[in-house]
PDB file of N, CA and C in Angstrom:
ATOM      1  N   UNK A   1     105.280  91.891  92.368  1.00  0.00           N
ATOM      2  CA  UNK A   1     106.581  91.331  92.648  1.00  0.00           C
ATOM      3  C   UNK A   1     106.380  90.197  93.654  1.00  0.00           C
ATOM      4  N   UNK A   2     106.872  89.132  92.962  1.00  0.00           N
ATOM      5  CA  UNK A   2     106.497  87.785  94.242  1.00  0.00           C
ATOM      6  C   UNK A   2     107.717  87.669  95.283  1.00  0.00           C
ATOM      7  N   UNK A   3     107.518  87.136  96.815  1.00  0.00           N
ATOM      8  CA  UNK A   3     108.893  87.224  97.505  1.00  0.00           C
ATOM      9  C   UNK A   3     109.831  87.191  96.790  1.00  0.00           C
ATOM     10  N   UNK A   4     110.452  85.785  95.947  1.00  0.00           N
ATOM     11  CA  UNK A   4     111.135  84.938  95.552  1.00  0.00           C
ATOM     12  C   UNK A   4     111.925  86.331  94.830  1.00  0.00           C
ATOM     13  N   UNK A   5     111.542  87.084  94.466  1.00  0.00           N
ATOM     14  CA  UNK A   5     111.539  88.287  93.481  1.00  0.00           C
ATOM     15  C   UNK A   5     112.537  89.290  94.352  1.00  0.00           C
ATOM     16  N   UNK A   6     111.712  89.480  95.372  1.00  0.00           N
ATOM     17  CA  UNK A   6     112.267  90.667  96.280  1.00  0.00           C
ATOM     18  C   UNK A   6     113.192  90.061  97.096  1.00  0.00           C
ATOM     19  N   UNK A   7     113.464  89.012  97.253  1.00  0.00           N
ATOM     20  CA  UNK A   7     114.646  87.963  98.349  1.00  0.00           C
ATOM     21  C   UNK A   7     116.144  88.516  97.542  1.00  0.00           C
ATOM     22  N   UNK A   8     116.056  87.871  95.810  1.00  0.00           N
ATOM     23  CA  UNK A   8     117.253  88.616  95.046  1.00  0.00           C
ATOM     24  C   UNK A   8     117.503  89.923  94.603  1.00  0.00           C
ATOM     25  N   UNK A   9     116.423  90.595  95.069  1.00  0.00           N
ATOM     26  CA  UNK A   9     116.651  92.121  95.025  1.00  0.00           C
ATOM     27  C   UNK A   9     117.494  92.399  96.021  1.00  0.00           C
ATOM     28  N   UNK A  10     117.156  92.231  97.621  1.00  0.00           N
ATOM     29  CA  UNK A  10     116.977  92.348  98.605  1.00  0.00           C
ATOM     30  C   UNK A  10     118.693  91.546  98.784  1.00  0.00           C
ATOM     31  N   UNK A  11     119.113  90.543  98.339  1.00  0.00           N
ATOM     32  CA  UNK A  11     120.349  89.619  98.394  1.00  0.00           C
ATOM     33  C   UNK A  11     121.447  90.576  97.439  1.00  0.00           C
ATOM     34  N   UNK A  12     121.115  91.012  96.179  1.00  0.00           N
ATOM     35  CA  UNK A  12     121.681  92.057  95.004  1.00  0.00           C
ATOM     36  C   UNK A  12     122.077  92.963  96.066  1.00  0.00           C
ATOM     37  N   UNK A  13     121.246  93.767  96.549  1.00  0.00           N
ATOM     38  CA  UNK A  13     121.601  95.197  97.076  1.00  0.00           C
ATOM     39  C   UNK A  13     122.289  94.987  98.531  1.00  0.00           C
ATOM     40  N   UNK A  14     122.528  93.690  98.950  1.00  0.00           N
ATOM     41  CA  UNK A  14     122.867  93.780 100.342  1.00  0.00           C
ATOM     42  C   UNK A  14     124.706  93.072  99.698  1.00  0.00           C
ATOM     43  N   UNK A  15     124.543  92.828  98.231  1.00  0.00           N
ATOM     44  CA  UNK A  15     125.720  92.492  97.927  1.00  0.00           C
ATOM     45  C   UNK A  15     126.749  93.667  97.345  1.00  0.00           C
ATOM     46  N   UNK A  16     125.712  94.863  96.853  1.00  0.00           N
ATOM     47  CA  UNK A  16     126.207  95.580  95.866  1.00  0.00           C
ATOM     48  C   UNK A  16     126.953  96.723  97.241  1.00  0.00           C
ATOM     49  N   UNK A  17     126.312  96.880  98.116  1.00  0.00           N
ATOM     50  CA  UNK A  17     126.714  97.702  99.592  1.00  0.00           C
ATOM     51  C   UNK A  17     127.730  97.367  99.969  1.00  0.00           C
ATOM     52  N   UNK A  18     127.960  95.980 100.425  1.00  0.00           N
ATOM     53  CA  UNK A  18     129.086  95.611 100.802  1.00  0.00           C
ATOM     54  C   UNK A  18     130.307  95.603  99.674  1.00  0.00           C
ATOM     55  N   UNK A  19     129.899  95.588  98.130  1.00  0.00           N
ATOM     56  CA  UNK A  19     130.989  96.033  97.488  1.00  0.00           C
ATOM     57  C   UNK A  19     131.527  97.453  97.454  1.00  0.00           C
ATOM     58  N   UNK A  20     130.517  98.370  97.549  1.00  0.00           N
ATOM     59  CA  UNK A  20     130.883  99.512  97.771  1.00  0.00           C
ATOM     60  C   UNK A  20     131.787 100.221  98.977  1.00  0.00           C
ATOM     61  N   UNK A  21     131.005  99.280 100.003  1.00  0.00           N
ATOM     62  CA  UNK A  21     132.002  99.735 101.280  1.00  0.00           C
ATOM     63  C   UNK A  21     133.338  99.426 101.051  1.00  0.00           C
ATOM     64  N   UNK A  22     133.746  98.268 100.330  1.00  0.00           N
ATOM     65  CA  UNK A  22     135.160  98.049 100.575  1.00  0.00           C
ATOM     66  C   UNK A  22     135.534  98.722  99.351  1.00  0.00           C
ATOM     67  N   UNK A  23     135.456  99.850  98.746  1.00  0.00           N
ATOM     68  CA  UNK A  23     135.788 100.640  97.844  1.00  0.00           C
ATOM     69  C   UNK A  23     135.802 102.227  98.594  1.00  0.00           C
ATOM     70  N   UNK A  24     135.250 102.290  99.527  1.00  0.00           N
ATOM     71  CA  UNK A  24     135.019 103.559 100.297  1.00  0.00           C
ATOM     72  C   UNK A  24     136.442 103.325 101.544  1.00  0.00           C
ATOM     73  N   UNK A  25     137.173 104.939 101.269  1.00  0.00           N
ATOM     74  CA  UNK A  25     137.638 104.851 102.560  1.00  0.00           C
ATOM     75  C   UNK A  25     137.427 104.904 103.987  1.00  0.00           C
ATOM     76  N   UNK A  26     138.196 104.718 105.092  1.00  0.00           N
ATOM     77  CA  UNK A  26     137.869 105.047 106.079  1.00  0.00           C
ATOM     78  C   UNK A  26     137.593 106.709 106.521  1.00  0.00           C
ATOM     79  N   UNK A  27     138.246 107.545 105.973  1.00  0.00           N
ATOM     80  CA  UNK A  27     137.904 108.673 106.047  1.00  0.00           C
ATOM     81  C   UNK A  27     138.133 109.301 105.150  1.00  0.00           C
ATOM     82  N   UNK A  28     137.219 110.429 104.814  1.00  0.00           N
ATOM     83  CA  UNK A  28     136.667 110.854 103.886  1.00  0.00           C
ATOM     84  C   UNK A  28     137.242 112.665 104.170  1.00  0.00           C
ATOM     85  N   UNK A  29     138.396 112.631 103.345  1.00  0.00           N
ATOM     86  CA  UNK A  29     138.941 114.477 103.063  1.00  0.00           C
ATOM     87  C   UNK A  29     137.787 115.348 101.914  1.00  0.00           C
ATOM     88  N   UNK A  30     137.227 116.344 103.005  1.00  0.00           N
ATOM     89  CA  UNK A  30     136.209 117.003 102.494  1.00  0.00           C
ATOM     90  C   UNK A  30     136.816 118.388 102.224  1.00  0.00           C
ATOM     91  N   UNK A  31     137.121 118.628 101.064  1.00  0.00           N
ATOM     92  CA  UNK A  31     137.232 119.913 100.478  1.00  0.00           C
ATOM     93  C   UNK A  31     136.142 120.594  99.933  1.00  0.00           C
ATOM     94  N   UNK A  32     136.270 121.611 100.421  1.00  0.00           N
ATOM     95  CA  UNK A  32     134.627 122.681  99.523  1.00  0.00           C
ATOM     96  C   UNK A  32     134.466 122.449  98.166  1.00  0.00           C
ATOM     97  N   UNK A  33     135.166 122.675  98.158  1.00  0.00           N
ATOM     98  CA  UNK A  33     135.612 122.394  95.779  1.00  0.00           C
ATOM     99  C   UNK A  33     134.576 121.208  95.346  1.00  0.00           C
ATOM    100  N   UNK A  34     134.920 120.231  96.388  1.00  0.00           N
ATOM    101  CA  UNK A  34     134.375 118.892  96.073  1.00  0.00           C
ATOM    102  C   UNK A  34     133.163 118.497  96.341  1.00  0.00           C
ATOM    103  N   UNK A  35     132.591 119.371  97.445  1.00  0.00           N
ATOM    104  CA  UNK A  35     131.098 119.017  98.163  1.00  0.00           C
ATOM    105  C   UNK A  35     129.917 119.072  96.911  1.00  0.00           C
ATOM    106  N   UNK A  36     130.046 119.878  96.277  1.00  0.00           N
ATOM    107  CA  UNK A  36     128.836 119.603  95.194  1.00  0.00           C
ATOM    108  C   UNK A  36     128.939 118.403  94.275  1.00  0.00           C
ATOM    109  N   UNK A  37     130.495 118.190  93.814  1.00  0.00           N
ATOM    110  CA  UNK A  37     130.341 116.975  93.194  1.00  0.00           C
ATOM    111  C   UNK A  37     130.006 115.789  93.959  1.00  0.00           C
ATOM    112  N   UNK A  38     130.612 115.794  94.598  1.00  0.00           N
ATOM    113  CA  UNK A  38     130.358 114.116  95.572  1.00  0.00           C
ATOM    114  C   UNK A  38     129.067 114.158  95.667  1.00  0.00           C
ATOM    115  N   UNK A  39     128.318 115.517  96.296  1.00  0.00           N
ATOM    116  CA  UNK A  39     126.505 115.178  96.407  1.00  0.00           C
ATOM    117  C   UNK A  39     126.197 114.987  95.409  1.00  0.00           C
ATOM    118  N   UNK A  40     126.021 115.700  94.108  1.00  0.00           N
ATOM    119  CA  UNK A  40     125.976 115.128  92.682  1.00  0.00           C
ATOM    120  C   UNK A  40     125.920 113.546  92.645  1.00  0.00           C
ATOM    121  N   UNK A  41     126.968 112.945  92.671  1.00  0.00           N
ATOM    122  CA  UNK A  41     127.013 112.121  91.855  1.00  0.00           C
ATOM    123  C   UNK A  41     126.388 110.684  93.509  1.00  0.00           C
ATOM    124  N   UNK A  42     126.457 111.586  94.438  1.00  0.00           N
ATOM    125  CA  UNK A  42     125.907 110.235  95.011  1.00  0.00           C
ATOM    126  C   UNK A  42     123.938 109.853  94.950  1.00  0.00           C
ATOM    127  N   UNK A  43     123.395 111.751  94.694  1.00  0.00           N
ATOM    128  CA  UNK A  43     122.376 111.528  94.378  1.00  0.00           C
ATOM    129  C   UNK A  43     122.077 111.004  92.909  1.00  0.00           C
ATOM    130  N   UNK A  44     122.857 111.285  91.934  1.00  0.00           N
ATOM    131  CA  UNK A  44     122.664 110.435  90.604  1.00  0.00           C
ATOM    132  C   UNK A  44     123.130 109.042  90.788  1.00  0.00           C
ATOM    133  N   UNK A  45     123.752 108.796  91.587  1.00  0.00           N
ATOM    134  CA  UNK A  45     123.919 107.211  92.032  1.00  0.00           C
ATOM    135  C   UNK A  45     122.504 106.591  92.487  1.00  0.00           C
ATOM    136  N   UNK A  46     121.697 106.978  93.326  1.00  0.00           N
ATOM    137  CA  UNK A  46     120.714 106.620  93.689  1.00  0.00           C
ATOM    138  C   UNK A  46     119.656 106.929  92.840  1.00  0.00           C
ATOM    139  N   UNK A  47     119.535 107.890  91.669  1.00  0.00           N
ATOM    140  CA  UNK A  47     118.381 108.101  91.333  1.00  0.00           C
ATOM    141  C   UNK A  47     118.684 106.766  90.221  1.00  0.00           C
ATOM    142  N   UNK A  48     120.162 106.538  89.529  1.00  0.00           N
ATOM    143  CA  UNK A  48     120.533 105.563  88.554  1.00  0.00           C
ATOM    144  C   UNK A  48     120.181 104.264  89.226  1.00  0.00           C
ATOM    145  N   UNK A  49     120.037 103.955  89.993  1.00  0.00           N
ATOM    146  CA  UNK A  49     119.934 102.931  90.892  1.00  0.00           C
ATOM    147  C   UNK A  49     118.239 103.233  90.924  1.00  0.00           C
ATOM    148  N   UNK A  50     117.576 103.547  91.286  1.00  0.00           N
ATOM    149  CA  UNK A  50     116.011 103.424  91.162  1.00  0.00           C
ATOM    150  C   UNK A  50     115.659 103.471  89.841  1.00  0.00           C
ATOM    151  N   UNK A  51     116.324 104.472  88.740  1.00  0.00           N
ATOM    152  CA  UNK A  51     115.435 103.576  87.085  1.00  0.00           C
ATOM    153  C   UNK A  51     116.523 102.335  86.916  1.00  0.00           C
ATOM    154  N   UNK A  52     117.672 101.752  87.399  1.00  0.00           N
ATOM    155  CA  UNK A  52     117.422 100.552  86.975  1.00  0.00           C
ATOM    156  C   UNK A  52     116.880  99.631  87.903  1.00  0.00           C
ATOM    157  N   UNK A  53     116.022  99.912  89.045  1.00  0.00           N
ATOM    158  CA  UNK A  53     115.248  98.788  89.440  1.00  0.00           C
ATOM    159  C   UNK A  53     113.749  98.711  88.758  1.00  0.00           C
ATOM    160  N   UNK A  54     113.555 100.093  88.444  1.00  0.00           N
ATOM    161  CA  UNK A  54     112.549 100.584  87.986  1.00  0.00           C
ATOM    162  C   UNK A  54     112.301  99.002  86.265  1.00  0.00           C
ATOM    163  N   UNK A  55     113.404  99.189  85.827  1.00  0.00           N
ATOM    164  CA  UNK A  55     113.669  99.316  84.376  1.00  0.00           C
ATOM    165  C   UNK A  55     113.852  97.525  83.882  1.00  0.00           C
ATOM    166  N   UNK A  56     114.087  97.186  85.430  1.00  0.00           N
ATOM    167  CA  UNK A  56     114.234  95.480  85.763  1.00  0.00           C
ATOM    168  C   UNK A  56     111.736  95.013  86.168  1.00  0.00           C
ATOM    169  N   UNK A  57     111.627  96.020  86.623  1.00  0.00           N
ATOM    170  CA  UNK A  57     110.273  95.639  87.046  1.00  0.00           C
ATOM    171  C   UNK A  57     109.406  96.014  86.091  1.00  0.00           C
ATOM    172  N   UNK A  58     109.651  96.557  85.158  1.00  0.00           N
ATOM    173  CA  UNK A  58     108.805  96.678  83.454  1.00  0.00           C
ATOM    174  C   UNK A  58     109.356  95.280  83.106  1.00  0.00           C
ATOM    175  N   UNK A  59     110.873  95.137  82.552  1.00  0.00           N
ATOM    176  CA  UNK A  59     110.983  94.149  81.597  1.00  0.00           C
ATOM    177  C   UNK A  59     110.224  92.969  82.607  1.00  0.00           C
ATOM    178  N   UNK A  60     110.191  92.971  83.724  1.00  0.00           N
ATOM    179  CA  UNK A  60     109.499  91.739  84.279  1.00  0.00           C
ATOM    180  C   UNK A  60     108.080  91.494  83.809  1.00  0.00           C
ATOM    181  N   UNK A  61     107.282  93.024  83.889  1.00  0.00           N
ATOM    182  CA  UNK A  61     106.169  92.706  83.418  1.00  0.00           C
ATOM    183  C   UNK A  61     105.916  92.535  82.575  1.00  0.00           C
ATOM    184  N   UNK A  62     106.613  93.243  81.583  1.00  0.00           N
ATOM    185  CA  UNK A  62     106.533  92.941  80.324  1.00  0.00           C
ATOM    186  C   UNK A  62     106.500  91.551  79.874  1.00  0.00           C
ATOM    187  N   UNK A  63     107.371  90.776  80.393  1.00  0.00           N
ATOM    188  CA  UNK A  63     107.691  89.364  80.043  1.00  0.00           C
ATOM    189  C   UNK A  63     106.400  88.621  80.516  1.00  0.00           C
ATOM    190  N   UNK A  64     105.733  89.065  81.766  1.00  0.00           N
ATOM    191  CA  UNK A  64     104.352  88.593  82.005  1.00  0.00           C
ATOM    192  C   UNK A  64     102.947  88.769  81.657  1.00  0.00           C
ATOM    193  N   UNK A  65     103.064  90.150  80.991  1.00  0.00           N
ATOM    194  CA  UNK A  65     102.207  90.117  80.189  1.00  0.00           C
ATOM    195  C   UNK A  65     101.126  90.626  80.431  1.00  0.00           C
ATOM    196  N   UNK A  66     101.685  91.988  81.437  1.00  0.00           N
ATOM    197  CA  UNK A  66     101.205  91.799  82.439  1.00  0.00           C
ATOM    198  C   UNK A  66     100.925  94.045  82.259  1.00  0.00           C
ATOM    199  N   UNK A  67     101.009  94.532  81.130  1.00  0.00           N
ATOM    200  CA  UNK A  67     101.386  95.383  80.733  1.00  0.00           C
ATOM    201  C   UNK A  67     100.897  95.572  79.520  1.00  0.00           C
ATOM    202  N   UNK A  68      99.947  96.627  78.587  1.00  0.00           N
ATOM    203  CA  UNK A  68      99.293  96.816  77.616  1.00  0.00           C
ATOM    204  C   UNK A  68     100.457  97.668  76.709  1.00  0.00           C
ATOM    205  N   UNK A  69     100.594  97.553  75.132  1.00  0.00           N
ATOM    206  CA  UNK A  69     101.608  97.530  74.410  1.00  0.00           C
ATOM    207  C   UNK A  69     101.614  99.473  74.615  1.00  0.00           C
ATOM    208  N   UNK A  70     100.470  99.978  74.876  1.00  0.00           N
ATOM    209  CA  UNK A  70     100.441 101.501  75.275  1.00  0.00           C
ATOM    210  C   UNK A  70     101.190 101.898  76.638  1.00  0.00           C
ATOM    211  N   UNK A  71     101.541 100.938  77.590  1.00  0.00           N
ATOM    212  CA  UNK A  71     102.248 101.252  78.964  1.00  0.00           C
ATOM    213  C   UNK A  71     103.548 101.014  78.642  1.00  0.00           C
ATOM    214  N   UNK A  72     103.798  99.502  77.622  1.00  0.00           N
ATOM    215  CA  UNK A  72     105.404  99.789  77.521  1.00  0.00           C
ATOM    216  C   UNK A  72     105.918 100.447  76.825  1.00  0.00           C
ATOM    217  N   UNK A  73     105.158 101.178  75.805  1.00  0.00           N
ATOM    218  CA  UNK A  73     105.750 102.295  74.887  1.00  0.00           C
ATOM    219  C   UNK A  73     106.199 103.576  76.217  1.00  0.00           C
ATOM    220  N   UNK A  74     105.041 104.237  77.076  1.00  0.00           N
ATOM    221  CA  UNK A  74     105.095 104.895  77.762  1.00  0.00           C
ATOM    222  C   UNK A  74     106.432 105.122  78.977  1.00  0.00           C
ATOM    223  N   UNK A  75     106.238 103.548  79.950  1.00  0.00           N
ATOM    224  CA  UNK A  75     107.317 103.009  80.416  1.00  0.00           C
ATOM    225  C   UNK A  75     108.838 103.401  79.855  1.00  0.00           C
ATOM    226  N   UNK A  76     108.875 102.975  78.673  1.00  0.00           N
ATOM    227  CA  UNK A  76     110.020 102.650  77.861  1.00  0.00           C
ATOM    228  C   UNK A  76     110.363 104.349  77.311  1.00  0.00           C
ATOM    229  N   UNK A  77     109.796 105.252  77.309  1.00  0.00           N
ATOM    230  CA  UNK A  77     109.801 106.755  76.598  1.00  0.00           C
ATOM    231  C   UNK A  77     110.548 107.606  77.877  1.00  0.00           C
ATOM    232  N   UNK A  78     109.572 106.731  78.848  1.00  0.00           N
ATOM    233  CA  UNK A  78     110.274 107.512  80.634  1.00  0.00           C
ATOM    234  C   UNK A  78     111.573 107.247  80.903  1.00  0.00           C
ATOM    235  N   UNK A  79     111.660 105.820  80.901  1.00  0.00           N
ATOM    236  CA  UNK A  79     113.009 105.777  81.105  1.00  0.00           C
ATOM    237  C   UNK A  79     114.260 106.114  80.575  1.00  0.00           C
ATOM    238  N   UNK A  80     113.802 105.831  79.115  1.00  0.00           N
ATOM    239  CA  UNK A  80     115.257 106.695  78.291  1.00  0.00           C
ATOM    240  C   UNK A  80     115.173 107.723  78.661  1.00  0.00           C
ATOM    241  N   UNK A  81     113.917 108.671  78.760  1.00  0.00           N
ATOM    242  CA  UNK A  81     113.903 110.293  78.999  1.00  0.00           C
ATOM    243  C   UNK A  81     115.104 110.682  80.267  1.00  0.00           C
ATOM    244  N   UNK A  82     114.981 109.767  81.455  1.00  0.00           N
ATOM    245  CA  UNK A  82     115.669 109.076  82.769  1.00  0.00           C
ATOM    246  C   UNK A  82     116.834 109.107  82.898  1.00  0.00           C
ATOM    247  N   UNK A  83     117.346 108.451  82.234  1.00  0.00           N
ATOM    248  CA  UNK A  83     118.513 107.927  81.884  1.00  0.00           C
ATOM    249  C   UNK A  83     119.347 109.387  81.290  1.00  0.00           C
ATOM    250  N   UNK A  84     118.613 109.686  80.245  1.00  0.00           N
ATOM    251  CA  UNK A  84     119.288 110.801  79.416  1.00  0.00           C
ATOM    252  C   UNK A  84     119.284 112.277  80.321  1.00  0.00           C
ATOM    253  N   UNK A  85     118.616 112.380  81.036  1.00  0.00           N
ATOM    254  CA  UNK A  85     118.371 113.464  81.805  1.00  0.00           C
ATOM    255  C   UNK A  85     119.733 113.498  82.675  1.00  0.00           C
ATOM    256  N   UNK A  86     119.671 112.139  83.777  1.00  0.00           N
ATOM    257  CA  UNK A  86     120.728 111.599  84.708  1.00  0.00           C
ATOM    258  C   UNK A  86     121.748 111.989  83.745  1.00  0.00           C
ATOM    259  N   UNK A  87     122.099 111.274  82.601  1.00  0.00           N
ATOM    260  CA  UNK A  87     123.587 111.916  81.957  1.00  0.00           C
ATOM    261  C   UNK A  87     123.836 113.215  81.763  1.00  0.00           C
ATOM    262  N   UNK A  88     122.838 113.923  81.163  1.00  0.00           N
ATOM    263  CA  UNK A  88     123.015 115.571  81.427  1.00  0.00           C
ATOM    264  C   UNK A  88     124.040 115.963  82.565  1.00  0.00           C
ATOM    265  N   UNK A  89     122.653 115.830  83.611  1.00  0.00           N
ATOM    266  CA  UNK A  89     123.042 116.312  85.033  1.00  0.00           C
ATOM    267  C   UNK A  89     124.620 115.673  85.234  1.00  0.00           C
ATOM    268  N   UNK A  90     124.773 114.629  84.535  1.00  0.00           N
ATOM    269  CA  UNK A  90     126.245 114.116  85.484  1.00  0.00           C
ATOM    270  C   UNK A  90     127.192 114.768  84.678  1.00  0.00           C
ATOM    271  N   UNK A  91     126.893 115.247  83.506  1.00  0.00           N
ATOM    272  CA  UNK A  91     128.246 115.751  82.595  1.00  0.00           C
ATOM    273  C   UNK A  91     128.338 117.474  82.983  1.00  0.00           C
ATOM    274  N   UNK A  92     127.393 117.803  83.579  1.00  0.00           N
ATOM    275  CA  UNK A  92     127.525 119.602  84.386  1.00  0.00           C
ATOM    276  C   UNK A  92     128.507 119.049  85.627  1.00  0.00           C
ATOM    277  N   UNK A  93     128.188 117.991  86.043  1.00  0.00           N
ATOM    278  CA  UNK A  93     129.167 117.957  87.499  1.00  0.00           C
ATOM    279  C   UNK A  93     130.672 117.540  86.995  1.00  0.00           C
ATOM    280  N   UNK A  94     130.885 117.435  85.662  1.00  0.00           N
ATOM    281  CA  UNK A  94     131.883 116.437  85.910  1.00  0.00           C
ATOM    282  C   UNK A  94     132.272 115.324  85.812  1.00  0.00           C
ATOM    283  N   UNK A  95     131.366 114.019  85.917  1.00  0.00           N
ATOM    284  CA  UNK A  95     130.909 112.896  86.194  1.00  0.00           C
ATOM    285  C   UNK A  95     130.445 111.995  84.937  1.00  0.00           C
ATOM    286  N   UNK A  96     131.092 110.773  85.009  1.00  0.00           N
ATOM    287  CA  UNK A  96     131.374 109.954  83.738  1.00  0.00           C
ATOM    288  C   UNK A  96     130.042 109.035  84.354  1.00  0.00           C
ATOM    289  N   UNK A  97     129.902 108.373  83.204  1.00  0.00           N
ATOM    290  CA  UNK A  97     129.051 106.896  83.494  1.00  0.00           C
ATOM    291  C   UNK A  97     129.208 106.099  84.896  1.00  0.00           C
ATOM    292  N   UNK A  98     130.569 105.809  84.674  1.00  0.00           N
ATOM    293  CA  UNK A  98     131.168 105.098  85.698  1.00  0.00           C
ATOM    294  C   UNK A  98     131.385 105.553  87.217  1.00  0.00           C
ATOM    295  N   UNK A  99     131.157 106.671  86.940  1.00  0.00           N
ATOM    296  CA  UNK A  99     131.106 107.497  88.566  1.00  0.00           C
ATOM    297  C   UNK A  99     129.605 107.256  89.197  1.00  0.00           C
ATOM    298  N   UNK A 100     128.621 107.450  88.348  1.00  0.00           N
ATOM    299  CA  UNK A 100     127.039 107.028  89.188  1.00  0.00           C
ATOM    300  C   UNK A 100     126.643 105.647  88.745  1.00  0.00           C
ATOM    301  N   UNK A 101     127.701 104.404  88.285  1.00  0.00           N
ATOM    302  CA  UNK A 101     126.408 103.546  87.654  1.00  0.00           C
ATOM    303  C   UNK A 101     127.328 102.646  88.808  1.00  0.00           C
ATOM    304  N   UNK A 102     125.834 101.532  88.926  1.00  0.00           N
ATOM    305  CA  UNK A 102     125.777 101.154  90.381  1.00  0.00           C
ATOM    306  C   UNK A 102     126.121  99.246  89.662  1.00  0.00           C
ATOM    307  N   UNK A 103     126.802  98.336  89.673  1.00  0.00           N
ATOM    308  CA  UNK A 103     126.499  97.159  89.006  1.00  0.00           C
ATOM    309  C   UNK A 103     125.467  96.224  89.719  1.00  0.00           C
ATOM    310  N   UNK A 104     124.284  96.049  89.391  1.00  0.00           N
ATOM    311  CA  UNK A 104     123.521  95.298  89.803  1.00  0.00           C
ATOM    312  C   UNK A 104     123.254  93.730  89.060  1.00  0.00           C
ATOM    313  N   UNK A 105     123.298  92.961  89.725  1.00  0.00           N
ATOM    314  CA  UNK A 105     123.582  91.487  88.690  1.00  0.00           C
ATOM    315  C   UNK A 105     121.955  91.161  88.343  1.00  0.00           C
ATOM    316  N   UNK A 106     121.756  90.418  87.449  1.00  0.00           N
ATOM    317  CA  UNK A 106     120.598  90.305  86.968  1.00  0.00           C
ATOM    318  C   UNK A 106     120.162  89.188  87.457  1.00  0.00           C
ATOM    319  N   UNK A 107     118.742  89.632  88.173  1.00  0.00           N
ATOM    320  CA  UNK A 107     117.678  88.336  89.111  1.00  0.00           C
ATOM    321  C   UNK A 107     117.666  87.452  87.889  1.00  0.00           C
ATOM    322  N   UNK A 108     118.010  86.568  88.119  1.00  0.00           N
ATOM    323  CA  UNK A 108     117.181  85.021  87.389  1.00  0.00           C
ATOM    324  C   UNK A 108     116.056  84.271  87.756  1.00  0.00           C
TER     325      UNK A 108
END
């Protein structure tokens, strides 16, 4: 990953935070009922959020060439596996797409 690389990662996620905060209230009514979901879905927020950075740094390599056609099969088997797992887990809690997926804009 060259700086230039990690500057719009690094610019993405310091943008995607501050969207979140102003979506978060100031205080937060904690009912028991609710404590497993909210942890749920904030740890499937973050794990959704690491395969798609994950999932941005294959197609990079990929595009460079940088990756043997046996790693992106492999790569590419993990992550759907990833992905599909994360949806499992989010449909036992409760939890739609839209509750753990994080919008990250795409580095150019």
């Amino acid at each position: 990953m060259t700086t230039s690389d990690a500057t719009k990662i690094e610019l993405e996620l310091r943008e995607e935070i501050a969207r979140l905060r102003s979506l978060l209230p100031e205080r937060i009514d904690l009912a028991p009922e609710d404590i497993e979901r909210g942890l749920a879905g904030l740890v499937l927020t973050l794990v959704e959020f690491l395969r798609q950075v994950l999932e941005r740094q294959a197609i990079r390599r990929m595009e460079g060439d940088t990756l043997t056609d046996e790693e992106v099969e492999r790569v590419g088997v993990a992550l759907m596996r990833l992905e599909q797992k994360i949806g499992e887990i989010a449909e036992q809690f409760g939890l739609d797409h839209d509750d753990i997926q994080l919008r990250i804009a795409a580095a150019s």
